[in-house]
Protein backbone atom coordinates (compact mmCIF):
# COMPACT_ATOMS: atom_id res chain seq x y z
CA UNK A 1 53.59 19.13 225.21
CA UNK A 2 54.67 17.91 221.49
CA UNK A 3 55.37 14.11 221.09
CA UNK A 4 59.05 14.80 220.41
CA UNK A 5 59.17 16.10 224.25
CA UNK A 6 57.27 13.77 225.62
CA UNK A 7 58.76 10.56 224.49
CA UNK A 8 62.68 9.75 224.30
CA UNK A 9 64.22 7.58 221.54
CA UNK A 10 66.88 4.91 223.15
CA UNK A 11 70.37 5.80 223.16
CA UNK A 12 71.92 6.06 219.68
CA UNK A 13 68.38 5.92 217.80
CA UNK A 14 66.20 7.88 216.20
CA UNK A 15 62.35 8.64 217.54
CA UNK A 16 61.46 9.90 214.00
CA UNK A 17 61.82 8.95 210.84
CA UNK A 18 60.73 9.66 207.41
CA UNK A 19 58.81 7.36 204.97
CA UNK A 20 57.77 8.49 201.61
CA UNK A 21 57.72 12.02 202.38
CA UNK A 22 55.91 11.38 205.81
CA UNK A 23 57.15 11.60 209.54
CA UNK A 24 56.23 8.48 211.74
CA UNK A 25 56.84 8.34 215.40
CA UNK A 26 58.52 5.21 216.72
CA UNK A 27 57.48 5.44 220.14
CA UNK A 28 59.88 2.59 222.60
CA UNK A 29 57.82 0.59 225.18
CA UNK A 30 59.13 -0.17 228.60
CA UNK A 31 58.51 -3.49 230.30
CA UNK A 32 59.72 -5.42 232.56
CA UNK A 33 62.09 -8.37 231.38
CA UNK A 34 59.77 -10.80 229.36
CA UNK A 35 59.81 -15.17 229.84
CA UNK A 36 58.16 -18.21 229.17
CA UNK A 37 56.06 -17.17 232.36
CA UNK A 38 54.63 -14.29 230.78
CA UNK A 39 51.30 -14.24 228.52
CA UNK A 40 51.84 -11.69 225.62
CA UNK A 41 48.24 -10.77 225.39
CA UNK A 42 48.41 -9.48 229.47
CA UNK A 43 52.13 -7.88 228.86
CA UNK A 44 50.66 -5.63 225.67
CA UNK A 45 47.31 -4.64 227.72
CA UNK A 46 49.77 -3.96 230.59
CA UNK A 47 52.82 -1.46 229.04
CA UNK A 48 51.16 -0.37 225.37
CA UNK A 49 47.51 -0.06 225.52
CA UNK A 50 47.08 3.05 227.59
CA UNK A 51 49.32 4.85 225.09
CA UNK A 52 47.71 3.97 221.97
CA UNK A 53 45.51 6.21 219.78
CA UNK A 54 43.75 5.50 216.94
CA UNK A 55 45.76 5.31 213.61
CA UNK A 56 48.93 3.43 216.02
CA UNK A 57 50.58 0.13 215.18
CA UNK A 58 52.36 -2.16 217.69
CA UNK A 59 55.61 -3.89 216.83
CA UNK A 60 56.77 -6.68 219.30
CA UNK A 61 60.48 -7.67 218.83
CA UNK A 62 60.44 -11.37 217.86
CA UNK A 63 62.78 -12.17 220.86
CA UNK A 64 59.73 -11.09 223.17
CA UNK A 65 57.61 -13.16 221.71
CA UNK A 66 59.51 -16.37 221.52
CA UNK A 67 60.44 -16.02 224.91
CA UNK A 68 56.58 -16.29 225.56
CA UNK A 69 56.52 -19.09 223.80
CA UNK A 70 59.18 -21.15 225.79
CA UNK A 71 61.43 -20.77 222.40
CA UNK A 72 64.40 -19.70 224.36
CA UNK A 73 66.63 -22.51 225.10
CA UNK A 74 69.57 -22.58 227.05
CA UNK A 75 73.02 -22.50 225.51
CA UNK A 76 74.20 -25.43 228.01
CA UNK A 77 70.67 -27.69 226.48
CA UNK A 78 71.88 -27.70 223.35
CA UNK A 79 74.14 -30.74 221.83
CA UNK A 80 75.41 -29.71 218.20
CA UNK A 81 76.02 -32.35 216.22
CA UNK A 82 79.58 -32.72 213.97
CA UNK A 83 77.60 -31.21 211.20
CA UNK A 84 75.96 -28.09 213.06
CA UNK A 85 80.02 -27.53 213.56
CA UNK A 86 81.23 -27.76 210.67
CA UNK A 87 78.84 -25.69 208.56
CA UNK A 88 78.37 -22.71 211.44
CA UNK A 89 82.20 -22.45 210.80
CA UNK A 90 81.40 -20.55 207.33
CA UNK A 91 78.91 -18.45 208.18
CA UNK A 92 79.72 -14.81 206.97
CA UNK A 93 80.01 -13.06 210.51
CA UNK A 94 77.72 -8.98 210.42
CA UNK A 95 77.54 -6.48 213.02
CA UNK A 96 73.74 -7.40 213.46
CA UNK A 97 74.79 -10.68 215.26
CA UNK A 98 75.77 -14.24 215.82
CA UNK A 99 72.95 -15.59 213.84
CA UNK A 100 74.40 -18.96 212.68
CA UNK A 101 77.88 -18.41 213.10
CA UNK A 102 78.00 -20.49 216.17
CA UNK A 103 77.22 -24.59 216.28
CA UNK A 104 74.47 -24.10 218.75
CA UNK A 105 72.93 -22.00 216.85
CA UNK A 106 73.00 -23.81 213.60
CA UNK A 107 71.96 -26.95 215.67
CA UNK A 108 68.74 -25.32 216.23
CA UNK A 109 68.61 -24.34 212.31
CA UNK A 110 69.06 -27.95 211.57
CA UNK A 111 66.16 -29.43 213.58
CA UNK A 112 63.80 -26.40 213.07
CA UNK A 113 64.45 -26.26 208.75
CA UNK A 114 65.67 -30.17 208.77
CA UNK A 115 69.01 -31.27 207.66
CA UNK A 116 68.27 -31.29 203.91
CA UNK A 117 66.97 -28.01 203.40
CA UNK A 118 69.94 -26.50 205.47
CA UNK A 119 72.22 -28.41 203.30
CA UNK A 120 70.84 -27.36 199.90
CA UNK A 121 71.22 -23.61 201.77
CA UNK A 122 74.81 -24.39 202.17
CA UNK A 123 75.37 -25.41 198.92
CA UNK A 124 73.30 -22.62 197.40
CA UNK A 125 75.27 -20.29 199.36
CA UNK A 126 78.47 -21.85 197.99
CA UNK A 127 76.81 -21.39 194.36
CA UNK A 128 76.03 -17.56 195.26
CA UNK A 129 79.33 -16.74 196.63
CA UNK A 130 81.09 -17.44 193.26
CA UNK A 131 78.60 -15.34 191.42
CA UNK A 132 79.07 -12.84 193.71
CA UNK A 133 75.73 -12.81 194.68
CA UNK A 134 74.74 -12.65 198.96
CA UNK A 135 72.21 -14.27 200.96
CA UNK A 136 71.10 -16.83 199.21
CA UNK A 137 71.34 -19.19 201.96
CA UNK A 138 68.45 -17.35 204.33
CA UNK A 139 66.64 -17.28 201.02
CA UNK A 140 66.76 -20.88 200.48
CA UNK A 141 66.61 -21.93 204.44
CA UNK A 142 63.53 -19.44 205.35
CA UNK A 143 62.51 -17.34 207.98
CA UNK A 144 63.00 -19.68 210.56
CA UNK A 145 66.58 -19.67 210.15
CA UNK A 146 67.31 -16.24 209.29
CA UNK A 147 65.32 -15.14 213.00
CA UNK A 148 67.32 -17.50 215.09
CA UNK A 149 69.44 -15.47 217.21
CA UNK A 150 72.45 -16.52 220.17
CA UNK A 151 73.78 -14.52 222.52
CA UNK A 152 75.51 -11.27 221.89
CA UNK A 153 76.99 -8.42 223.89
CA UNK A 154 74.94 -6.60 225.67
CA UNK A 155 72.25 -9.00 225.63
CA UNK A 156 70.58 -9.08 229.25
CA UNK A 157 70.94 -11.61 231.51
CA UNK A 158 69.65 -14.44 231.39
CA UNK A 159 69.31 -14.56 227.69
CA UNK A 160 73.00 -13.72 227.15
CA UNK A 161 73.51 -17.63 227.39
CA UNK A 162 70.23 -18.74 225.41
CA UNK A 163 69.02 -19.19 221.80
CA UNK A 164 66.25 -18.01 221.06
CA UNK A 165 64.03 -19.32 217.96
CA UNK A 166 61.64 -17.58 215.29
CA UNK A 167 57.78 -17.43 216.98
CA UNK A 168 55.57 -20.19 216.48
CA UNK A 169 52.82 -18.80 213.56
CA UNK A 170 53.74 -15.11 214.04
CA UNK A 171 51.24 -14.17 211.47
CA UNK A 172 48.23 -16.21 213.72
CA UNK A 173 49.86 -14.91 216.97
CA UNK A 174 49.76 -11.21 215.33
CA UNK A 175 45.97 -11.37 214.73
CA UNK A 176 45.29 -12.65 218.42
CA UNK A 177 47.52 -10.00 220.19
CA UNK A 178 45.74 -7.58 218.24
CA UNK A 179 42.30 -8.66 219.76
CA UNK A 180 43.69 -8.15 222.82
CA UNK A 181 45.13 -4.74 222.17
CA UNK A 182 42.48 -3.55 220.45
CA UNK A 183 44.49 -2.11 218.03
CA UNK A 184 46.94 -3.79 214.81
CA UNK A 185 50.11 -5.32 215.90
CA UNK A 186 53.10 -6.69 213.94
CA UNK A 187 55.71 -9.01 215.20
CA UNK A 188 59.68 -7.50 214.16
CA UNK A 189 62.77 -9.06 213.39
CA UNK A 190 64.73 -6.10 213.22
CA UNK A 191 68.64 -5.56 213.66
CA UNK A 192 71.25 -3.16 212.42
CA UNK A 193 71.02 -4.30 208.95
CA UNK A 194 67.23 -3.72 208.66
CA UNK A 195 63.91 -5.21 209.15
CA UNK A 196 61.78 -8.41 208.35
CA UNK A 197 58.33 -7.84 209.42
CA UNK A 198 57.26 -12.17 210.52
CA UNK A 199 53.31 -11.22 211.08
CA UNK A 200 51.20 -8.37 210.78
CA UNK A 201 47.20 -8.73 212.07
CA UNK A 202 46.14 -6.54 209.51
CA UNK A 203 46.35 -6.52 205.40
CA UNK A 204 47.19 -2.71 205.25
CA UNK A 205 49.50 -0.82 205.11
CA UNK A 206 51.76 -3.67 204.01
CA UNK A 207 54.79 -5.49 205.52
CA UNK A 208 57.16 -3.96 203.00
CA UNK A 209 56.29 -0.15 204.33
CA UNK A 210 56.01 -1.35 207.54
CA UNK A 211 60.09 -2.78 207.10
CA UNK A 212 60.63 0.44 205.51
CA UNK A 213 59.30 2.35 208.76
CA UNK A 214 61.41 0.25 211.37
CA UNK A 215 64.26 -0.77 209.41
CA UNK A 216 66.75 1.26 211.03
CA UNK A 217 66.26 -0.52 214.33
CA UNK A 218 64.77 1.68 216.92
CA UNK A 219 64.13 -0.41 219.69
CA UNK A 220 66.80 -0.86 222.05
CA UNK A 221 68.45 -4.64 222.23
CA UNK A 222 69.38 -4.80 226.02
CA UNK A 223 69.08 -2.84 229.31
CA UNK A 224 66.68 -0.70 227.56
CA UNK A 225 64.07 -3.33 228.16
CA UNK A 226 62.05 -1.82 225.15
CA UNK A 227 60.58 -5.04 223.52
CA UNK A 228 57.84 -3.35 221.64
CA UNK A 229 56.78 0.49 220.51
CA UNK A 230 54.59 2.44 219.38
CA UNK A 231 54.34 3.32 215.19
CA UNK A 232 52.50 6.32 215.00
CA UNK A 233 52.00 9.44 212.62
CA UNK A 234 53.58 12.26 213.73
C-alpha cells in the first residue's frame, strides 16, 4: 500500500508537499491530549517511534512541548498590569492568532522579554510602521515573544482558557528527545502564516529548509490531537 493511502493529511491540509524539486511526506501523529503530567521523551517513544524509518524527522508543535513543561498558565492566573493593556491594544491582529493582541498575553511577554526590551519593540514597531516596514517588533522582542500564544477558536479544552509560553531551551530539549527517539527531532512554531523552526537536534539539513518543508502548517491545531508528525521523503 503507497504512503499516500496509508496515511491521511488533517482536514484542509496537505500530506505532501514539494521542496526544491523534491516530494516530502508530512506524516500527522495522533496522541492523546498532552499536560504538565506528561514526560515528552515517554509520549514520542509512545505515538512516533514505531513509525519511523531511517532518513525521518520529528517535529513537535511548540504548544506540546510547553505544556510538558508546566508553561501553560491559566487565563484566570494571570494579572496584566496597566501597561500589558495598553500596549496589547495595538497589536496588528492575523488570522494565525491572538499572539499579543490580548493583555494577558502581553503580560506574559513582559515578564518573559522584561519591560525594557518590550518597550524598545513597541517603539521600534512604531518606527517600522511609518516606513512601511512589518514585524519589527518580534524582531526586536525575540522568539520568546513571537511563540507566546492565547486561546483561539477551536483550541481544545482546557487550553482554550490558557497561555501557553515558548519551551524552555528548545534547542537542548531537541537534542534530548532525539536520544530518546532514536531518531532527529525539531521543535515547530508553525501557524497559517508559516513556520519558525525553535530547536533542531541535528546540524543538517538546516532550520531554514526545514521552515520551508512545514511552513504551510500541516498539523492540525485542535480536535485533531496531532501534536507532532512525521517529515519523511516520499
Amino acid at each position: 500500500m503507497s504512503e499516500e493511502m496509508t496515511y491521511s493529511a488533517n482536514p484542509g491540509k496537505n500530506l505532501v508537499r514539494t521542496v526544491d524539486g523534491v516530494d516530502y511526506l508530512r506524516i500527522p501523529v495522533k496522541t492523546h491530549l498532552i499536560t504538565k503530567d506528561d514526560d515528552m521523551a515517554d509520549v514520542v517513544k509512545k505515538y512516533p517511534r514505531d513509525k519511523m524509518q531511517p532518513g525521518d524527522i520529528l517535529f513537535i508543535s511548540e504548544k506540546a512541548v510547553a505544556c510538558t513543561q508546566s508553561r501553560a498558565i491559566p487565563m484566570e492566573d494571570i494579572k496584566p498590569r496597566k501597561l500589558a493593556v495598553t500596549l496589547s491594544r495595538y497589536v496588528t491582529k492575523t488570522p494565525a492568532g491572538i499572539g499579543l493582541g490580548i493583555p494577558e498575553t502581553m503580560e506574559m511577554a513582559l515578564q518573559e522579554c522584561g519591560t525594557l526590551r518590550i518597550l524598545f519593540a513597541a517603539f521600534c514597531s512604531v518606527i517600522g510602521k511609518l516606513l512601511g516596514k512589518k514585524g519589527w517588533f518580534y524582531m526586536v522582542a525575540g522568539p520568546k515573544a513571537r511563540g507566546i500564544d492565547g486561546p483561539t477558536e477551536g483550541t481544545i479544552p482546557p487550553y482554550d482558557h490558557y497561555v501557553v509560553l515558548t519551551p524552555a531551551d528548545p534547542m537542548g530539549t531537541s537534542k534530548k528527545l532525539a536520544q530518546a527517539l532514536g531518531y532527529p527531532v525539531a521543535i515547530v512554531d508553525i501557524n497559517d502564516l508559516g513556520a519558525n523552526i525553535l530547536g533542531f537536534s541535528e546540524k543538517e539539513p538546516s532550520m531554514d529548509w526545514l521552515a520551508k518543508a512545514l511552513g504551510d502548517n500541516p498539523l492540525g491545531q485542535g480536535e485533531e490531537c496531532t501534536p507532532m508528525g512525521i517529515l519523511r521523503k516520499a
